[in-house]
N, C-alpha and C. Protein backbone atom coordinates (compact mmCIF):
# COMPACT_ATOMS: atom_id res chain seq x y z
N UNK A 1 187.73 58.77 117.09
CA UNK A 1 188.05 57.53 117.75
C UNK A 1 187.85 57.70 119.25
N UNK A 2 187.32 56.95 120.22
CA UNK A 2 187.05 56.88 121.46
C UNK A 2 188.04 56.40 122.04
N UNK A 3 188.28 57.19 123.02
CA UNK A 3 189.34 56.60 124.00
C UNK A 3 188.40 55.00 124.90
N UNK A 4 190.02 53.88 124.51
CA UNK A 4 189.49 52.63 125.55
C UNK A 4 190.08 52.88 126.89
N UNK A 5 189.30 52.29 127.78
CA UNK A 5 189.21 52.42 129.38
C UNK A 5 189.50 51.43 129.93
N UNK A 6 189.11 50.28 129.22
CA UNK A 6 189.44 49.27 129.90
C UNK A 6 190.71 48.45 129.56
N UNK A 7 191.49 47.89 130.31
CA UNK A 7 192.55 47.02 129.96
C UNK A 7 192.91 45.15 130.41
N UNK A 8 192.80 44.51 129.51
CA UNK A 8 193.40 43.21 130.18
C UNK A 8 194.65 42.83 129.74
N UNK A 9 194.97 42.15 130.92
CA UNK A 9 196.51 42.15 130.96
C UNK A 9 196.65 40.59 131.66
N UNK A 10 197.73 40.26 130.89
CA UNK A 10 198.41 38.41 130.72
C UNK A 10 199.67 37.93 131.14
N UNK A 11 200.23 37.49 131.91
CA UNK A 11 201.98 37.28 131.91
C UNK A 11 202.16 36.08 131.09
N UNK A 12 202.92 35.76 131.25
CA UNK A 12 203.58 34.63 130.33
C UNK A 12 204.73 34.43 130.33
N UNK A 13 205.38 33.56 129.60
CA UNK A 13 206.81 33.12 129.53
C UNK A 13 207.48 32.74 128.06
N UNK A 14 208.65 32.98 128.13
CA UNK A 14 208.62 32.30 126.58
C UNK A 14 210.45 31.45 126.46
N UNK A 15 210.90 30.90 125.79
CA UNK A 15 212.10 30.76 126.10
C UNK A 15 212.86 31.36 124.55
N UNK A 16 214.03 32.05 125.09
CA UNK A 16 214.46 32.72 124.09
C UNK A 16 216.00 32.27 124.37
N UNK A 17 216.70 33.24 123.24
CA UNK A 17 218.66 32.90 123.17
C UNK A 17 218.78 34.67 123.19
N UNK A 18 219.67 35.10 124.13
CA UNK A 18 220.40 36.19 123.94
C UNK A 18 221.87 36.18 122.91
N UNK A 19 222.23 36.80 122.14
CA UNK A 19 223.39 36.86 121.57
C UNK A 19 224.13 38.12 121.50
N UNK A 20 224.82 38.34 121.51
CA UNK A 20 226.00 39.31 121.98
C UNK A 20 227.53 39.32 121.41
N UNK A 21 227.83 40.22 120.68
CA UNK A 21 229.42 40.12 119.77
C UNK A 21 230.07 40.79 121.15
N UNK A 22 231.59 40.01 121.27
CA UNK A 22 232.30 40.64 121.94
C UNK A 22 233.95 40.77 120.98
N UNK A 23 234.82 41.32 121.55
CA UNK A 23 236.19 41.61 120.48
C UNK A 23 236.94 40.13 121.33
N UNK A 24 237.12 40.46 122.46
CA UNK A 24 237.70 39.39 123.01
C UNK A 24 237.26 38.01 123.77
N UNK A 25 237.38 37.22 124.40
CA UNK A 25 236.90 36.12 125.57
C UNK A 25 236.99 37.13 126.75
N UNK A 26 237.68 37.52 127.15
CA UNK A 26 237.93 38.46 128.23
C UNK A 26 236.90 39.28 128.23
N UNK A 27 236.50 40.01 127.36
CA UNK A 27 235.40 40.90 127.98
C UNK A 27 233.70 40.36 127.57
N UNK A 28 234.25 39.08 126.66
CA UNK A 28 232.65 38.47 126.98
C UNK A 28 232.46 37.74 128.71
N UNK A 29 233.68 37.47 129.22
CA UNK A 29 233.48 37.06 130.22
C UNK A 29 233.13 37.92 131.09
N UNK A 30 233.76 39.28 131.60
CA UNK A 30 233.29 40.44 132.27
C UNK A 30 231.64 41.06 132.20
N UNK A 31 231.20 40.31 130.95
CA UNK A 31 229.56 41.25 131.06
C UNK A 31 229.08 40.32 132.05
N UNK A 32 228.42 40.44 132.66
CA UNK A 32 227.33 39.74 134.19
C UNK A 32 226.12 39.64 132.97
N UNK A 33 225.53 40.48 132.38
CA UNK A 33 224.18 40.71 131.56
C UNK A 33 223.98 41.19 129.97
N UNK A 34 223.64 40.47 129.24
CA UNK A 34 223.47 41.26 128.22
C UNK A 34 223.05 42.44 128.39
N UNK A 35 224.09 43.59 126.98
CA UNK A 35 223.70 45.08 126.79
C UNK A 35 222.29 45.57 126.27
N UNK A 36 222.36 46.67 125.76
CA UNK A 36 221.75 47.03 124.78
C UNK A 36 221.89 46.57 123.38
N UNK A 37 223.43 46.25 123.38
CA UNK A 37 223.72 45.88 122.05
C UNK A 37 223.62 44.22 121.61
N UNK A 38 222.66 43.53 122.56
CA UNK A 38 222.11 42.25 122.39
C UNK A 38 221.28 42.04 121.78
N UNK A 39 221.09 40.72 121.21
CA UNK A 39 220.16 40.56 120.38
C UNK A 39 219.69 39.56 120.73
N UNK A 40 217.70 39.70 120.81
CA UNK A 40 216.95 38.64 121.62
C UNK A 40 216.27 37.98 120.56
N UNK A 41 216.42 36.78 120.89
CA UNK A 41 215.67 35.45 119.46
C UNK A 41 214.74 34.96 120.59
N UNK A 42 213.25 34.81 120.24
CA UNK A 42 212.29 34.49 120.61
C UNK A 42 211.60 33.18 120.32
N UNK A 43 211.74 32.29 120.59
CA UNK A 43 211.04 30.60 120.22
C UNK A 43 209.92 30.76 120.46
N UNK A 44 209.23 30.77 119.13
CA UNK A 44 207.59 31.14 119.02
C UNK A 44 207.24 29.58 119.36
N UNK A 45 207.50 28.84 119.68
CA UNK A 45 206.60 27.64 120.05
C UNK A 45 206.62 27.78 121.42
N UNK A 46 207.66 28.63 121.79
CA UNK A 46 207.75 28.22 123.87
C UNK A 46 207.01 29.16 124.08
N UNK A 47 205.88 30.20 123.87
CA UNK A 47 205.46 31.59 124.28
C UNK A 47 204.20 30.87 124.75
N UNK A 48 204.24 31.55 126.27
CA UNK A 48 202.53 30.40 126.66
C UNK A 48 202.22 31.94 127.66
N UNK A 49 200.49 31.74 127.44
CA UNK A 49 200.22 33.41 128.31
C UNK A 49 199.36 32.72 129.44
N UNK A 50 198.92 33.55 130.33
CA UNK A 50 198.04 32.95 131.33
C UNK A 50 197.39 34.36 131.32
N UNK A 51 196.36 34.51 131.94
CA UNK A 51 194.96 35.47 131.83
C UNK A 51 195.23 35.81 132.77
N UNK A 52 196.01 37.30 133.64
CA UNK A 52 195.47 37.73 134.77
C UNK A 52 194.82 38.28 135.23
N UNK A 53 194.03 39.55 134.46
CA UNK A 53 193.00 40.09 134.80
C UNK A 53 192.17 41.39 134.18
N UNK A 54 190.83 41.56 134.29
CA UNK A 54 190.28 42.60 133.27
C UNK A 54 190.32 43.75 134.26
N UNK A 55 190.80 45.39 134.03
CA UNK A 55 190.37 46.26 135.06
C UNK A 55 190.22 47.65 134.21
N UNK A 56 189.63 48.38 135.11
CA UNK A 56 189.35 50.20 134.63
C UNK A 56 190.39 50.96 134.17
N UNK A 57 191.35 51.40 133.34
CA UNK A 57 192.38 52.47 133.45
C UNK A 57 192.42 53.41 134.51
N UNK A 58 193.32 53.25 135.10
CA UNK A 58 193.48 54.60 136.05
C UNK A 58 192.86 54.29 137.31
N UNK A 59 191.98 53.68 137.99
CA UNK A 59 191.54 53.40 139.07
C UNK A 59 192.45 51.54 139.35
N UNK A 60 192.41 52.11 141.08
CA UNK A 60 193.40 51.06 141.97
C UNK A 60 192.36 50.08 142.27
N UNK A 61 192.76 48.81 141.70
CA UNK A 61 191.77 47.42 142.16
C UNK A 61 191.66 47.24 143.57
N UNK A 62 193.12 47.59 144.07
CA UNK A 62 193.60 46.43 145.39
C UNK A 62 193.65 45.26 145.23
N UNK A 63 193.73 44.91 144.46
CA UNK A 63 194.06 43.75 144.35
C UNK A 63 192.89 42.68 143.93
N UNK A 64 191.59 43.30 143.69
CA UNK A 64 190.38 42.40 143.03
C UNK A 64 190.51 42.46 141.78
N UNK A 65 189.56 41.21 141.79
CA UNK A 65 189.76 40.76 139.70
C UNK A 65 188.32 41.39 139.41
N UNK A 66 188.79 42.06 138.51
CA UNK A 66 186.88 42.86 138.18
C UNK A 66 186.34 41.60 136.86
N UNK A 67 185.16 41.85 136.89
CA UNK A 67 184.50 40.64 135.97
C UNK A 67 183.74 41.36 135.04
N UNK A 68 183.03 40.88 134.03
CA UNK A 68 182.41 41.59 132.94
C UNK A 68 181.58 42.21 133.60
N UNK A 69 180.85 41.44 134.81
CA UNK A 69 179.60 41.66 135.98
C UNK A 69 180.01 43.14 136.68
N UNK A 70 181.23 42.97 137.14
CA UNK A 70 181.60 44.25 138.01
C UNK A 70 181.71 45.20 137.16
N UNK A 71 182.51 45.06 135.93
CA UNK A 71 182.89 46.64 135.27
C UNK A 71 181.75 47.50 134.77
N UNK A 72 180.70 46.22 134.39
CA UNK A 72 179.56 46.74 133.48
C UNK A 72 178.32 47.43 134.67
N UNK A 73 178.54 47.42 136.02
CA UNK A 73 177.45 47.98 137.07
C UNK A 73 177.95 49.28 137.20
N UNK A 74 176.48 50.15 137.67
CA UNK A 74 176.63 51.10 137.91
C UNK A 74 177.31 51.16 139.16
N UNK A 75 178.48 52.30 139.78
CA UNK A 75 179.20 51.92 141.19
C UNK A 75 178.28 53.20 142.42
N UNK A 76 177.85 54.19 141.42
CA UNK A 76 176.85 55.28 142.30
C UNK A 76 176.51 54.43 143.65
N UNK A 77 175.99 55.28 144.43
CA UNK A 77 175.20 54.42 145.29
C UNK A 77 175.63 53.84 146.44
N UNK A 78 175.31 53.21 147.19
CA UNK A 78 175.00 52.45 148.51
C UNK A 78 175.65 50.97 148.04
N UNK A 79 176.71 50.84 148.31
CA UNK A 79 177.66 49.43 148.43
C UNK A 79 176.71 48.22 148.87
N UNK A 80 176.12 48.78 149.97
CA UNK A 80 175.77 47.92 150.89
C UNK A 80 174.25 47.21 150.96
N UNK A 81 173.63 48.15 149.53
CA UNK A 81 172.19 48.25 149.65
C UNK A 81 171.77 46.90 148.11
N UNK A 82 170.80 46.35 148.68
CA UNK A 82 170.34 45.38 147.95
C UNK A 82 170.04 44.11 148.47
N UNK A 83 169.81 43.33 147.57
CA UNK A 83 169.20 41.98 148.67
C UNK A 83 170.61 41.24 148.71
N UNK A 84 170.52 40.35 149.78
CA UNK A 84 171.45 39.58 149.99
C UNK A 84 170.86 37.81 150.46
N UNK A 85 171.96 36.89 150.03
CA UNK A 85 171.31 35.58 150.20
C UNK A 85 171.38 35.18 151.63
N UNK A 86 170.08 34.49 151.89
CA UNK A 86 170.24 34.38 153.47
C UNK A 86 171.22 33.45 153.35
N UNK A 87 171.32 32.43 154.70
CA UNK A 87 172.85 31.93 155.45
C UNK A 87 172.02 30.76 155.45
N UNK A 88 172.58 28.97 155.03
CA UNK A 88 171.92 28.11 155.09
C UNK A 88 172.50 27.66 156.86
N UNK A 89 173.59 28.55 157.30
CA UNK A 89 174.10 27.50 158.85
C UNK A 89 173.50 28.12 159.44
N UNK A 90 173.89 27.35 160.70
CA UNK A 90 173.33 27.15 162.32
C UNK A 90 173.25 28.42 162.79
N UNK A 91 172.26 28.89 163.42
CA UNK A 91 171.97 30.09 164.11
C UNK A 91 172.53 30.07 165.84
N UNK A 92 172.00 28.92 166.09
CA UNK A 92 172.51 28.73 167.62
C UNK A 92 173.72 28.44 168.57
N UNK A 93 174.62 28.41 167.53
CA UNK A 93 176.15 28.49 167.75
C UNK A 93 176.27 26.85 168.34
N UNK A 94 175.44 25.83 168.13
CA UNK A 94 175.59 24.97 168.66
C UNK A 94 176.38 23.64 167.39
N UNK A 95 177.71 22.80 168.40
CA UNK A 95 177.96 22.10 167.42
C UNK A 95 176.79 20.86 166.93
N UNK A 96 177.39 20.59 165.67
CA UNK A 96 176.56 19.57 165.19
C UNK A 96 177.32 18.15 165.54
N UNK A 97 176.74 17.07 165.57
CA UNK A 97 176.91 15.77 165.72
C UNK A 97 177.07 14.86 164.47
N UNK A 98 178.79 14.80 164.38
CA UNK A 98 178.76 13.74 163.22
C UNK A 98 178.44 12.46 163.28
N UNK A 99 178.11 11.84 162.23
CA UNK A 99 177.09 10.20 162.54
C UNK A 99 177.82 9.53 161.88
């Protein structure tokens, strides 16, 4: 079996019920948080994900979203080297005149 490298990863939300046995009112009132000894019910209709992003195992994005485009290029090489699209604006630093 081959080790996978790549990972995508989703947040989401869902709405659930915590439940919790206590002996008395008194010390259900004292917990601030459910324990360990809680029990989480999950409402499979409220579970909604959103897509955050595809990346490499083990290497730091900074914070970029890699794309099928990025993961699948070779990274060897010269960052900087290749063609680039020229610039359709103004060269002469001069403003333009709205009409």
């Amino acid at each position: 079996m081959s080790k996978k490298e790549i990972e995508k990863l989703w947040s989401g939300s869902a709405g659930f019920i915590v439940k919790e046995d206590f002996d008395t009112v008194e010390q259900a009132h004292k917990q601030p948080l459910p324990s360990s000894r809680a029990v989480y019910e999950v409402k499979n209709d409220s579970i909604s994900f959103e897509f955050k992003r595809i990346k490499k195992k083990g290497v730091k994005d900074a914070g970029r979203t890699l794309t099928v485009d990025s993961l699948s290029k070779d990274r060897s090489g010269d960052p900087g080297k290749g063609k680039r699209k020229e610039s359709d604006q103004r060269q002469d630093n001069k403003s333009q005149v709205k009409k």
